[in-house]
PDB file of N, CA and C in Angstrom:
ATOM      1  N   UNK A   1      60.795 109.944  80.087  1.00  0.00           N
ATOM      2  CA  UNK A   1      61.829 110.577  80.873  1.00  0.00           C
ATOM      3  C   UNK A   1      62.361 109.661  81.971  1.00  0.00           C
ATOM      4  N   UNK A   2      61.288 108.998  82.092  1.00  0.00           N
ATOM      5  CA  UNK A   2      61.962 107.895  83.602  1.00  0.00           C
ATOM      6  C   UNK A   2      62.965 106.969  82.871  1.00  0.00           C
ATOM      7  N   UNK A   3      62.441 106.276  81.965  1.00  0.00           N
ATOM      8  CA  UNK A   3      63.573 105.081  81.006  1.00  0.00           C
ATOM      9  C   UNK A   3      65.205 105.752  80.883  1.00  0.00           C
ATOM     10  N   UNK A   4      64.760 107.332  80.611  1.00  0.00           N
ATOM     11  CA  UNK A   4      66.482 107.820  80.747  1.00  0.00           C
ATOM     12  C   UNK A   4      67.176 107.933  81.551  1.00  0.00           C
ATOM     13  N   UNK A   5      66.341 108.321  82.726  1.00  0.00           N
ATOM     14  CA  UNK A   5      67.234 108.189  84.579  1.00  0.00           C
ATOM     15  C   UNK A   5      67.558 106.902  84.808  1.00  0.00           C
ATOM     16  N   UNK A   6      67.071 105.906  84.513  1.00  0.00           N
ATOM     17  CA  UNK A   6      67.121 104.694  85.248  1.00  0.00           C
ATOM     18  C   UNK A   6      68.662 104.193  83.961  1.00  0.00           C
ATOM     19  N   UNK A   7      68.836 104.823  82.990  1.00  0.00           N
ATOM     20  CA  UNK A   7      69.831 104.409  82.427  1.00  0.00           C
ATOM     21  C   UNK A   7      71.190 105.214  82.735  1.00  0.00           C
ATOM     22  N   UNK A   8      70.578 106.152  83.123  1.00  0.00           N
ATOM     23  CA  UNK A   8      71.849 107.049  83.726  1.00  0.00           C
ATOM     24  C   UNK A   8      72.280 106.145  84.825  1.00  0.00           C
ATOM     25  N   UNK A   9      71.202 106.041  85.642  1.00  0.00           N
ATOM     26  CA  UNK A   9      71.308 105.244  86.792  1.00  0.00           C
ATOM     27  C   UNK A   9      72.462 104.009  86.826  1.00  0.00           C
ATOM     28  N   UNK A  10      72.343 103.710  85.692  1.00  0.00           N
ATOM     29  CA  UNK A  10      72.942 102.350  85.509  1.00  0.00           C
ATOM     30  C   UNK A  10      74.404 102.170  85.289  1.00  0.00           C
ATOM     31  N   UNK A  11      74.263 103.291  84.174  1.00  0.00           N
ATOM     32  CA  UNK A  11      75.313 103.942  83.875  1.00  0.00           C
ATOM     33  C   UNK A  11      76.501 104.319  84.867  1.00  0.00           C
ATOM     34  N   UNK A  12      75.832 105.074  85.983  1.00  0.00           N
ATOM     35  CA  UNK A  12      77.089 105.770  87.099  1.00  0.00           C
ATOM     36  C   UNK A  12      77.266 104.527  87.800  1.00  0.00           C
ATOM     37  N   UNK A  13      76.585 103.227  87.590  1.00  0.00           N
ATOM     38  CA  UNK A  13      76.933 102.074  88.724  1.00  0.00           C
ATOM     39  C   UNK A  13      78.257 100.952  88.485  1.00  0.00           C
ATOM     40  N   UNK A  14      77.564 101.425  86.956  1.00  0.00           N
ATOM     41  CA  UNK A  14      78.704 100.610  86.091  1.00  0.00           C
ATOM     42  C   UNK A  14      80.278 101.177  86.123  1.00  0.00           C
ATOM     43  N   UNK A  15      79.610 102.667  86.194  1.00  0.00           N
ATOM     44  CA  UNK A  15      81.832 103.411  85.984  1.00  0.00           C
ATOM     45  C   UNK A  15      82.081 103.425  87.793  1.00  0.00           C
ATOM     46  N   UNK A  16      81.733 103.084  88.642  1.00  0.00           N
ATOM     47  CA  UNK A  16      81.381 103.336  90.040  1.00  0.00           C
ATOM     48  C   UNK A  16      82.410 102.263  90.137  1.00  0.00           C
ATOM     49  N   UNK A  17      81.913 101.124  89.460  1.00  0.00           N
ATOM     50  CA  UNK A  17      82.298  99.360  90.008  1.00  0.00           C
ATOM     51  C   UNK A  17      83.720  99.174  89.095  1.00  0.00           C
ATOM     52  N   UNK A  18      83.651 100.172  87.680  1.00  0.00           N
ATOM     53  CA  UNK A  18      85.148 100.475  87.091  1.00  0.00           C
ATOM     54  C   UNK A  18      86.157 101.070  87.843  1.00  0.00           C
ATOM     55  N   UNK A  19      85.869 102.177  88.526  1.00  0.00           N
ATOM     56  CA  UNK A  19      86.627 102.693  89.028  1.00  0.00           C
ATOM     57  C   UNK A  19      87.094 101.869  90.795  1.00  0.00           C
ATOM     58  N   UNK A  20      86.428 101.049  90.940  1.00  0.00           N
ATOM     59  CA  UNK A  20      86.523 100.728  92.418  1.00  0.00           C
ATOM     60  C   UNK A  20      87.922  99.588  92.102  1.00  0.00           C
ATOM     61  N   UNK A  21      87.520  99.050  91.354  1.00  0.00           N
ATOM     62  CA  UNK A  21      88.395  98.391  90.441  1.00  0.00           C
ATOM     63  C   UNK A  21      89.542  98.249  90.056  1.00  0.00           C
ATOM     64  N   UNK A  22      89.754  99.891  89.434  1.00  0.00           N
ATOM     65  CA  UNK A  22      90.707 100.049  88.997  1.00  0.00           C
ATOM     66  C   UNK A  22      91.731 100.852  90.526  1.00  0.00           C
ATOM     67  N   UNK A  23      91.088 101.340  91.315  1.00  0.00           N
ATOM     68  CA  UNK A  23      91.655 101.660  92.619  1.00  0.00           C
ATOM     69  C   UNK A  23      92.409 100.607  93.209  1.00  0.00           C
ATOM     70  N   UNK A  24      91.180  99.336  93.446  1.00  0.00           N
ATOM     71  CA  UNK A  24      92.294  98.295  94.030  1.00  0.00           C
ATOM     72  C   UNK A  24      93.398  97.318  93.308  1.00  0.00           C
ATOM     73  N   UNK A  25      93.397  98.073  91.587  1.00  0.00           N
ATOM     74  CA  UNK A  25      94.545  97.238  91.160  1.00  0.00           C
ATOM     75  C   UNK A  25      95.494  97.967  91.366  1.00  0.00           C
ATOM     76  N   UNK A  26      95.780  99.782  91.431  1.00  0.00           N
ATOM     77  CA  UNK A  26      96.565 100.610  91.494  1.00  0.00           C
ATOM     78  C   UNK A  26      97.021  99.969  92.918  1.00  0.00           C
ATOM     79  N   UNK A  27      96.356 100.071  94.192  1.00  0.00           N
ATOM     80  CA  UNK A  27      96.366  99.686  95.757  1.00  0.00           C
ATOM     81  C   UNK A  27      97.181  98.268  95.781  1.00  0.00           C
ATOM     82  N   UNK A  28      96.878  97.038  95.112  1.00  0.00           N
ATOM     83  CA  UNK A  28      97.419  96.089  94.975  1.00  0.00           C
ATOM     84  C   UNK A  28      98.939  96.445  94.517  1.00  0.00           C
ATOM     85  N   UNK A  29      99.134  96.826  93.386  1.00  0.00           N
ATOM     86  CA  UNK A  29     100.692  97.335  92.533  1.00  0.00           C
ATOM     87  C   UNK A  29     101.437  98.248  93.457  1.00  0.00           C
ATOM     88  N   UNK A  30     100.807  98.636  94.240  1.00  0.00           N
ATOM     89  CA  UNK A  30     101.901  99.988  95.066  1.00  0.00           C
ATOM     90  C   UNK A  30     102.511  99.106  96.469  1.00  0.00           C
ATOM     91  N   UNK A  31     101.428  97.755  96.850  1.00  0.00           N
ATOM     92  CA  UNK A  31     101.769  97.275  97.898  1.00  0.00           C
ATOM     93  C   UNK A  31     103.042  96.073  97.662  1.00  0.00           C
ATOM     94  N   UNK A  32     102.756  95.653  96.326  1.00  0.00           N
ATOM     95  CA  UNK A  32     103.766  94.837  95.486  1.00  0.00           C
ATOM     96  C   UNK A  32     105.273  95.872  95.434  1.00  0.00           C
ATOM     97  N   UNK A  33     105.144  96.765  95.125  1.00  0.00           N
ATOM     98  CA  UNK A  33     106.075  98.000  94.775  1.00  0.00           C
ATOM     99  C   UNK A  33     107.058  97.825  96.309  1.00  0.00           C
ATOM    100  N   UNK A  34     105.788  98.109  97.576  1.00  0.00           N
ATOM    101  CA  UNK A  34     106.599  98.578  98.511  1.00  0.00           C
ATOM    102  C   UNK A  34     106.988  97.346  99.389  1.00  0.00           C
ATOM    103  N   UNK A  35     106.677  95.831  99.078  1.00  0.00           N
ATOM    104  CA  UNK A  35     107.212  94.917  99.158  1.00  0.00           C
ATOM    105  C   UNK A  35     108.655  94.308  98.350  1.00  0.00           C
ATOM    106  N   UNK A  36     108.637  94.942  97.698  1.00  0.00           N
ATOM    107  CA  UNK A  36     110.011  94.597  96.712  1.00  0.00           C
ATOM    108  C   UNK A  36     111.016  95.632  96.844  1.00  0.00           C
ATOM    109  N   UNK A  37     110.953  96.884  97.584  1.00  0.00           N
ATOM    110  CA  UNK A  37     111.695  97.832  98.368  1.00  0.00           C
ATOM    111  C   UNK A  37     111.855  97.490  99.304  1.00  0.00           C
ATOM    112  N   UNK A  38     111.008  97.236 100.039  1.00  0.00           N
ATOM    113  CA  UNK A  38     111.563  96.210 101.436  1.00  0.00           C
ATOM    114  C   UNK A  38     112.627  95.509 101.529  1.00  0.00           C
ATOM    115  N   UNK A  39     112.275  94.031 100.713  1.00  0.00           N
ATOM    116  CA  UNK A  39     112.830  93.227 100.708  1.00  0.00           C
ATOM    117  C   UNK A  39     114.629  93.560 100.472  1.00  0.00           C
ATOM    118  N   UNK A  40     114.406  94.222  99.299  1.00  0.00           N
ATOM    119  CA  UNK A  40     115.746  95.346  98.834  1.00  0.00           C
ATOM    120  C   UNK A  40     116.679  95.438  99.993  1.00  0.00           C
ATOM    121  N   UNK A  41     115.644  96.783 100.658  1.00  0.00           N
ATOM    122  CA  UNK A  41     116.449  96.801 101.826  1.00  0.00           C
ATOM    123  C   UNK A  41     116.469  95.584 103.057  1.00  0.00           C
ATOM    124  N   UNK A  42     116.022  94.990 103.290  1.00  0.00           N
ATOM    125  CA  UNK A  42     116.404  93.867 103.915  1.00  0.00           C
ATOM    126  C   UNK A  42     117.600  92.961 103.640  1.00  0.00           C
ATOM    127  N   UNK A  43     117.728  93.027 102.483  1.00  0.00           N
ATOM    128  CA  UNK A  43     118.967  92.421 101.874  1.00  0.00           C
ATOM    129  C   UNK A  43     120.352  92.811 101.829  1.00  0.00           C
ATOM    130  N   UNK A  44     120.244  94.305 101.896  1.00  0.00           N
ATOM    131  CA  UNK A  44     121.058  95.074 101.965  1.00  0.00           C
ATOM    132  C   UNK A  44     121.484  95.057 103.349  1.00  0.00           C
ATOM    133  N   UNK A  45     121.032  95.407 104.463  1.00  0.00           N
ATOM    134  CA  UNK A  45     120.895  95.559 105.764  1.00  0.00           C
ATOM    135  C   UNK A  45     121.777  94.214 106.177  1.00  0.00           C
ATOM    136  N   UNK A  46     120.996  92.351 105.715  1.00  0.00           N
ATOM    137  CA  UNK A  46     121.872  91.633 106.018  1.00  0.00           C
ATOM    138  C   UNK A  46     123.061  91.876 105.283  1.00  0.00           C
ATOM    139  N   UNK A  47     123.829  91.985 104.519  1.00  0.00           N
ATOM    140  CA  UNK A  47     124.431  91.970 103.441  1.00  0.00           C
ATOM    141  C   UNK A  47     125.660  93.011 104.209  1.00  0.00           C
ATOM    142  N   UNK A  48     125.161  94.067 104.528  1.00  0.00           N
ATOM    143  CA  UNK A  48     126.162  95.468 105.702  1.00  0.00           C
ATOM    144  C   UNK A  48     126.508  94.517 107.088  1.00  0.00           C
ATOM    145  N   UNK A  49     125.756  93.928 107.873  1.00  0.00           N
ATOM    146  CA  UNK A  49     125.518  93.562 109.047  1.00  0.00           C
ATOM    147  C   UNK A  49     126.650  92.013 109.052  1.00  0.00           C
ATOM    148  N   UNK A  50     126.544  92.000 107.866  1.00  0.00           N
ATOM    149  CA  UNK A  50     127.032  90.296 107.855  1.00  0.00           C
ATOM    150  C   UNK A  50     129.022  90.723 107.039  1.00  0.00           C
ATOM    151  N   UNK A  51     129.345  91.550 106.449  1.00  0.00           N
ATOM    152  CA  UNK A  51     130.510  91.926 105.951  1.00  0.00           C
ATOM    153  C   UNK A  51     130.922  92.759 107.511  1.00  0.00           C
ATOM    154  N   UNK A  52     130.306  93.957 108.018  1.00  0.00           N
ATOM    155  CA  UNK A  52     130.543  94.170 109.406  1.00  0.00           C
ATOM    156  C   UNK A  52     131.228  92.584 110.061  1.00  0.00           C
ATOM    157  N   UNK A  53     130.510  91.717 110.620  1.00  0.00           N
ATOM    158  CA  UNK A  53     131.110  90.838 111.452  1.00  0.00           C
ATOM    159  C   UNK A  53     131.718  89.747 110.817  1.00  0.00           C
ATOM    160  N   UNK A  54     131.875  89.852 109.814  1.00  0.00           N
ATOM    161  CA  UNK A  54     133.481  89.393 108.555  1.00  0.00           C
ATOM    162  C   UNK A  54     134.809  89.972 109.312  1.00  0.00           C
ATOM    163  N   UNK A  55     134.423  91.151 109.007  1.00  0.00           N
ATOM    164  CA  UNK A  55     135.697  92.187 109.353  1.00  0.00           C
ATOM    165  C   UNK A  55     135.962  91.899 110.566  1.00  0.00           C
ATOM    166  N   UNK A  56     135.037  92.027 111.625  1.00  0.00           N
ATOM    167  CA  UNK A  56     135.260  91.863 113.161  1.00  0.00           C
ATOM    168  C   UNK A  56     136.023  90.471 113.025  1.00  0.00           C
ATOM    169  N   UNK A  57     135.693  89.507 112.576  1.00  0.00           N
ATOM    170  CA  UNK A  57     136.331  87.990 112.881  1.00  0.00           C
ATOM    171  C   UNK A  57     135.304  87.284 113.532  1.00  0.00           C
ATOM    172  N   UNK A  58     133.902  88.021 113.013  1.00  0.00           N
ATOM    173  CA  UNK A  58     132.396  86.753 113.704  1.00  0.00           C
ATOM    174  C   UNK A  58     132.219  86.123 112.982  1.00  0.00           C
ATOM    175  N   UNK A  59     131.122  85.263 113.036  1.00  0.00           N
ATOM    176  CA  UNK A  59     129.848  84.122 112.604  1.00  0.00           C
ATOM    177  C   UNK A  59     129.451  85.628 111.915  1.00  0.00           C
ATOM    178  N   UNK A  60     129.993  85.712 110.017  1.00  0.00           N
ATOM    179  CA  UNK A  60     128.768  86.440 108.988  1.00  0.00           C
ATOM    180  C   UNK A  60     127.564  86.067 108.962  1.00  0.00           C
ATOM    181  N   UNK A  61     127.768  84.444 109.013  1.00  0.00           N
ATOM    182  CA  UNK A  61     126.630  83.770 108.318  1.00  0.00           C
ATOM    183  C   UNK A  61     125.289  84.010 109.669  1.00  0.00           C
ATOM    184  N   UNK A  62     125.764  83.763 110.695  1.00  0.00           N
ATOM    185  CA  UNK A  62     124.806  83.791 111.913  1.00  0.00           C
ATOM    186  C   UNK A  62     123.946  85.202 112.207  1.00  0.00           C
ATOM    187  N   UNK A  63     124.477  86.183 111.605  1.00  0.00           N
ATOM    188  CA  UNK A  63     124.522  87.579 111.308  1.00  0.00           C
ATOM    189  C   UNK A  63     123.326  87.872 110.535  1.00  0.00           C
ATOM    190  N   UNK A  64     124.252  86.758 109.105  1.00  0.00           N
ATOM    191  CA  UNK A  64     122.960  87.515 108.496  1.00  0.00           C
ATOM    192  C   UNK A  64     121.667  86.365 108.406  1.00  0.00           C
ATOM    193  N   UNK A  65     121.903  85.482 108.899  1.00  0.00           N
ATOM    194  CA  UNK A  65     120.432  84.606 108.866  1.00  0.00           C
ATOM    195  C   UNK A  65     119.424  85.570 109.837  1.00  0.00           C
ATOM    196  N   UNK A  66     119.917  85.719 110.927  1.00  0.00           N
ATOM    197  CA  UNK A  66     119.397  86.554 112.137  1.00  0.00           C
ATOM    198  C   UNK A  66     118.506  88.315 111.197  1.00  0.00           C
ATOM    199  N   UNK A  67     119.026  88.663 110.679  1.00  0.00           N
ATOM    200  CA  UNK A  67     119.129  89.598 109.471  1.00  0.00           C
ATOM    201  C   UNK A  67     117.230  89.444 108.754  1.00  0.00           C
ATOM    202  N   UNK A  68     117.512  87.991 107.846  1.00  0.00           N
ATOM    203  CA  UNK A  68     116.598  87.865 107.140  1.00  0.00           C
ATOM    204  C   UNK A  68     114.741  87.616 108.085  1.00  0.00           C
ATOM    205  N   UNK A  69     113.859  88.420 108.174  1.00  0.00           N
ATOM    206  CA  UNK A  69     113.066  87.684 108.764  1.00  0.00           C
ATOM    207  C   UNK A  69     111.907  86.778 108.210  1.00  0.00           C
ATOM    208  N   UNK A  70     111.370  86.004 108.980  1.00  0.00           N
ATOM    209  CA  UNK A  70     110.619  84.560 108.244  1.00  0.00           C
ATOM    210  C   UNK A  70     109.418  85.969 107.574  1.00  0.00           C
ATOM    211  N   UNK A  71     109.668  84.723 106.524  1.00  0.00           N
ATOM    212  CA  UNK A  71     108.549  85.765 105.411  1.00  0.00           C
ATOM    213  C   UNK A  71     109.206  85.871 103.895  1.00  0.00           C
ATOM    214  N   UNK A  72     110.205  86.093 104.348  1.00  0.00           N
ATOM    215  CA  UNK A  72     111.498  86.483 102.998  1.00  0.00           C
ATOM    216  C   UNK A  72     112.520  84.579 102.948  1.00  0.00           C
ATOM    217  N   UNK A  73     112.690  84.617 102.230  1.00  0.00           N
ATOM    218  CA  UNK A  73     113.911  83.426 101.700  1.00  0.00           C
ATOM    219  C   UNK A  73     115.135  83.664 101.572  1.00  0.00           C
ATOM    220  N   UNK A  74     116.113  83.203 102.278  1.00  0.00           N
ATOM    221  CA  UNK A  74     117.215  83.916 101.987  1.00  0.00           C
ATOM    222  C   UNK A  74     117.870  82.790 100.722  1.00  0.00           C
ATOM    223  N   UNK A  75     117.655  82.396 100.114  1.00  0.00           N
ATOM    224  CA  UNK A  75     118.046  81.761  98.743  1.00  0.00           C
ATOM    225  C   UNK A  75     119.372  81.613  98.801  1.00  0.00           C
ATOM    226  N   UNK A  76     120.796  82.458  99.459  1.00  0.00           N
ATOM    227  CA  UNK A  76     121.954  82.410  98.822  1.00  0.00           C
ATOM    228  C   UNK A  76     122.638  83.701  99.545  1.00  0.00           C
ATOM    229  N   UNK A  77     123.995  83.192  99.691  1.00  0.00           N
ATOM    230  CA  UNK A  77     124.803  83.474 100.746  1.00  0.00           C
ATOM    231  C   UNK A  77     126.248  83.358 100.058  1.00  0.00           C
ATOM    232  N   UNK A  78     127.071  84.153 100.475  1.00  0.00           N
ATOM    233  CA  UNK A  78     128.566  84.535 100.423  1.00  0.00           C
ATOM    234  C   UNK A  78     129.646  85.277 100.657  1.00  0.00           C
ATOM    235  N   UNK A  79     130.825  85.221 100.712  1.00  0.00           N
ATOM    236  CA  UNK A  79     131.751  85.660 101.472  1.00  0.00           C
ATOM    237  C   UNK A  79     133.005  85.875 101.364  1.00  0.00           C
ATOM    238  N   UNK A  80     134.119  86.836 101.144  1.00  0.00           N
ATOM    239  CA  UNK A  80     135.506  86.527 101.502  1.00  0.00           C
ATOM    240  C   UNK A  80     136.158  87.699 101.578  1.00  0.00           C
ATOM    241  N   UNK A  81     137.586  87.445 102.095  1.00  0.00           N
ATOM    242  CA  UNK A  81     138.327  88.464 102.574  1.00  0.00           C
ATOM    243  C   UNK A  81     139.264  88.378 101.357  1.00  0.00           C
ATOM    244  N   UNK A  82     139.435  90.075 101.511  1.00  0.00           N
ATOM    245  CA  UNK A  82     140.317  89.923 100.140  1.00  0.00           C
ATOM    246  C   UNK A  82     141.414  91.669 100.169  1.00  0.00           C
ATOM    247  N   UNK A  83     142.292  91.975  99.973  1.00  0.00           N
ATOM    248  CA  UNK A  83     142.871  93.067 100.001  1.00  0.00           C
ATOM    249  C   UNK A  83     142.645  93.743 101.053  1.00  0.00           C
ATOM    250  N   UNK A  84     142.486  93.176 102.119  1.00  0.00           N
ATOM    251  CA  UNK A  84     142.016  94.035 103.770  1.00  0.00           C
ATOM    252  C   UNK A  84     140.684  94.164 103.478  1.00  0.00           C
ATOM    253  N   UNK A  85     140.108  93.746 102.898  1.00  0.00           N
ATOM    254  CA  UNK A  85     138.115  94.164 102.998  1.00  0.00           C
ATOM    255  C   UNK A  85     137.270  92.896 102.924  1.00  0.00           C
ATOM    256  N   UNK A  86     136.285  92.661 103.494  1.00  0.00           N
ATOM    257  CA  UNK A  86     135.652  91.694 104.209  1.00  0.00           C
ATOM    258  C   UNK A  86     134.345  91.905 102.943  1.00  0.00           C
ATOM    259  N   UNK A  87     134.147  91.110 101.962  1.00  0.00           N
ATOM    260  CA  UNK A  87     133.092  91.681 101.027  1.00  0.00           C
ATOM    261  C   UNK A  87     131.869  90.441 101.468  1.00  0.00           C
ATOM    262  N   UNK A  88     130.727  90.680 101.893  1.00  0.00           N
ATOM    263  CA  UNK A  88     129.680  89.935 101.841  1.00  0.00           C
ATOM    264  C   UNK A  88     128.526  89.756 100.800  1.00  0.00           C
ATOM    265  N   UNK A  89     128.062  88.855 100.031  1.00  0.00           N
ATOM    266  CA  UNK A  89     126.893  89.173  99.456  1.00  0.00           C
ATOM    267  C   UNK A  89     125.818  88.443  99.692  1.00  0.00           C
ATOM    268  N   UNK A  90     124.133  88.869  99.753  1.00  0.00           N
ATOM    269  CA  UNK A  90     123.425  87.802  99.713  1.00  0.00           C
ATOM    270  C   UNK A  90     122.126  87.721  98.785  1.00  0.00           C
ATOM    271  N   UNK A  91     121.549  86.628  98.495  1.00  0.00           N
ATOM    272  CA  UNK A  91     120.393  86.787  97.977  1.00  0.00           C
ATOM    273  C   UNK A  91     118.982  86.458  98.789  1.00  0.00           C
ATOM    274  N   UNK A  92     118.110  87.312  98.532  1.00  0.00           N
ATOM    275  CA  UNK A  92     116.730  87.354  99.146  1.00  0.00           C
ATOM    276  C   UNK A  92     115.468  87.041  98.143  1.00  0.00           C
ATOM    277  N   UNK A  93     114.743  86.573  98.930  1.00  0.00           N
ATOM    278  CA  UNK A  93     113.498  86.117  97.486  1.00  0.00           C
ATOM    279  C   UNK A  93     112.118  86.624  98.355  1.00  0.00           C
ATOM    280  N   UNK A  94     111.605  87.184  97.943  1.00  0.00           N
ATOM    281  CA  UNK A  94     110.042  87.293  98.501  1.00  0.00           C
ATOM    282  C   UNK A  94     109.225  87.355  97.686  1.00  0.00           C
ATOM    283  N   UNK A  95     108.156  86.430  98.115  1.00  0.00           N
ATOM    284  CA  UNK A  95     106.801  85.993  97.331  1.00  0.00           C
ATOM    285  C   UNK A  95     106.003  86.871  97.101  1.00  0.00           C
ATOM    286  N   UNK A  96     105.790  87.413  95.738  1.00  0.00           N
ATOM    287  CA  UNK A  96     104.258  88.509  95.544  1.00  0.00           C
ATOM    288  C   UNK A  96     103.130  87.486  95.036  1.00  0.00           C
ATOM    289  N   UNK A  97     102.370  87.993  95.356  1.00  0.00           N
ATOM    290  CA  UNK A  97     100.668  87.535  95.633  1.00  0.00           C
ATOM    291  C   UNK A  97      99.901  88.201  96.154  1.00  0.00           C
ATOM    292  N   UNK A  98      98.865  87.441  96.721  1.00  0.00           N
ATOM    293  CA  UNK A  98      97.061  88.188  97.316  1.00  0.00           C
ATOM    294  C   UNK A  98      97.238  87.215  97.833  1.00  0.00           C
ATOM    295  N   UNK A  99      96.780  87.132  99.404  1.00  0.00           N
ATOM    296  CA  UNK A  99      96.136  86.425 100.229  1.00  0.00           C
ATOM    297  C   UNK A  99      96.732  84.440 100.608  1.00  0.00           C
ATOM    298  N   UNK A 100      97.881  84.714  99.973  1.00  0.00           N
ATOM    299  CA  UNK A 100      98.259  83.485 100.698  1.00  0.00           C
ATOM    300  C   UNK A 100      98.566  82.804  98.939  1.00  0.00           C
ATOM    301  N   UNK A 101      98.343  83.559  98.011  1.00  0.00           N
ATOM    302  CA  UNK A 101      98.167  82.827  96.590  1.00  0.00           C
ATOM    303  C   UNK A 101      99.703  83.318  96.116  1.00  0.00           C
ATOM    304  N   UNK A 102     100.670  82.731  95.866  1.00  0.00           N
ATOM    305  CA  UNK A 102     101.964  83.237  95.377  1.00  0.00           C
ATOM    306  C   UNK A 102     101.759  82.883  94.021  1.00  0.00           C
ATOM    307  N   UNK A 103     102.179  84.306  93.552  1.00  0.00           N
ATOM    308  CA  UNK A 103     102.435  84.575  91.934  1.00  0.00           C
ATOM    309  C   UNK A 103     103.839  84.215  91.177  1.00  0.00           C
ATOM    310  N   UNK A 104     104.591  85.097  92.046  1.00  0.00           N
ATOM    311  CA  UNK A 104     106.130  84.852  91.651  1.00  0.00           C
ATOM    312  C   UNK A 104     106.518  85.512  92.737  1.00  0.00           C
ATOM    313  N   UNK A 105     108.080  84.894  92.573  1.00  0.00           N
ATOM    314  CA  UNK A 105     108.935  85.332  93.883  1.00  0.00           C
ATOM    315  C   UNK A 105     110.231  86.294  92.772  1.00  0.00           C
ATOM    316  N   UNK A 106     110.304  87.129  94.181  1.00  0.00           N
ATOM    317  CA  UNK A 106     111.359  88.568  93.293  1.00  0.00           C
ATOM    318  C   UNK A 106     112.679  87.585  93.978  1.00  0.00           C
ATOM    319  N   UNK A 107     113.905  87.785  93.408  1.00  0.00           N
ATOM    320  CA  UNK A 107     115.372  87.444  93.921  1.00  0.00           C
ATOM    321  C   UNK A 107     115.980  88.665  93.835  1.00  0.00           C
ATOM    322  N   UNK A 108     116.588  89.501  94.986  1.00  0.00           N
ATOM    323  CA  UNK A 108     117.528  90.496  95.009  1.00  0.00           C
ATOM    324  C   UNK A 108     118.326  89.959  95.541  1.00  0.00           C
ATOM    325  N   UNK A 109     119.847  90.302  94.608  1.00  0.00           N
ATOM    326  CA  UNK A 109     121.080  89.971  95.176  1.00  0.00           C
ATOM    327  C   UNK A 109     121.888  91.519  95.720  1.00  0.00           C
ATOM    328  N   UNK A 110     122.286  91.518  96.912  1.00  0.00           N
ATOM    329  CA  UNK A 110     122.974  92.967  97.430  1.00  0.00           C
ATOM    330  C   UNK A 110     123.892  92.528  98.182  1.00  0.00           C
ATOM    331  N   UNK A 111     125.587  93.355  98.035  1.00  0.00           N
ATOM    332  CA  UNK A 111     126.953  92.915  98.680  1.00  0.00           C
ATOM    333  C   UNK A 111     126.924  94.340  99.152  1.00  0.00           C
ATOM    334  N   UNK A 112     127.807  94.098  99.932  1.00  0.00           N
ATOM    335  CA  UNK A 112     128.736  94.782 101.373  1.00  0.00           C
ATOM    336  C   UNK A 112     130.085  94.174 101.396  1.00  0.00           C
ATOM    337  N   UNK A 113     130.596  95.440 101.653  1.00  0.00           N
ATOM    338  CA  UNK A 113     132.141  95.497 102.277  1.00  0.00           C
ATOM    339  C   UNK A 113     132.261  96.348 103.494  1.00  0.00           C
ATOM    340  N   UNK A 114     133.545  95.702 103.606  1.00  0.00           N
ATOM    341  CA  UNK A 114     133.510  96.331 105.171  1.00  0.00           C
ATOM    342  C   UNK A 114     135.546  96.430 105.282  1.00  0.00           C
ATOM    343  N   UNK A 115     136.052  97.394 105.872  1.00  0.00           N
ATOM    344  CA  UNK A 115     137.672  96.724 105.949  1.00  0.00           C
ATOM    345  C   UNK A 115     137.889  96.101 107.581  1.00  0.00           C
ATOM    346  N   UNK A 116     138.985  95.379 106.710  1.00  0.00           N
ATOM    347  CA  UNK A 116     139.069  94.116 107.924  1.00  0.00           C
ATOM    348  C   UNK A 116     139.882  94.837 109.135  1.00  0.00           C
ATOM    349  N   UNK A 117     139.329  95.094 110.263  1.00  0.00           N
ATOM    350  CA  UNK A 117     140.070  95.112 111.308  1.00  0.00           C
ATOM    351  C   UNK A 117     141.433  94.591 111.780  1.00  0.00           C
ATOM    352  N   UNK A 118     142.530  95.030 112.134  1.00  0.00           N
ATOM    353  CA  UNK A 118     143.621  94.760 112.747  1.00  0.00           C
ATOM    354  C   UNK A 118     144.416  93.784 111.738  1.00  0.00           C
TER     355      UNK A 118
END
């Protein structure tokens, strides 16, 4: 009877160390998830912020560098006025990984318009 506890035993240690497992790959994927929504919106945000001061008659570009923060890449940048509307677009890249180890980097491209003032 003891040889069977001690295999049970073994047993619940083994699905214990499966499941711990499988928690921090779910935990890992959701933090990847809500890093690549971020970034999204970060892109977007410069992308509004930077067609905004198009329209005004500012520095887009100063706009949206200011926009991107260190961490993210801003890869790619653009701009023009066209039919009264100030259209901006940009691209953002952020690195997924663990701990300093980059896997791959995501590229979101997101535009904005804005109409041109006066």
């Amino acid at each position: 009877m003891a040889a069977k506890t001690r295999r049970e035993r073994g047993q619940a240690t083994v699905e214990l160390i499966g499941l711990v497992i499988a928690m921090l790959l779910v935990a890992l994927l959701a933090i990847q998830g809500i890093t690549v929504a971020q970034t999204a919106s970060i892109a977007q945000e410069a992308a509004r912020n930077g067609a905004r001061a198009l329209s005004l008659g500012q520095s887009w570009e100063a706009v949206v560098e200011r926009a991107v923060p260190d961490g993210l890449d801003l890869r790619d940048r653009g701009a023009e006025v066209a039919d009264g509307t100030a259209r901006v677009w940009v691209e953002v890249s952020a690195p997924l990984g663990v701990a300093g180890m980059e896997i791959i980097d995501v590229s979101l491209t997101r535009t904005a318009a804005f109409p041109v003032e006066g």
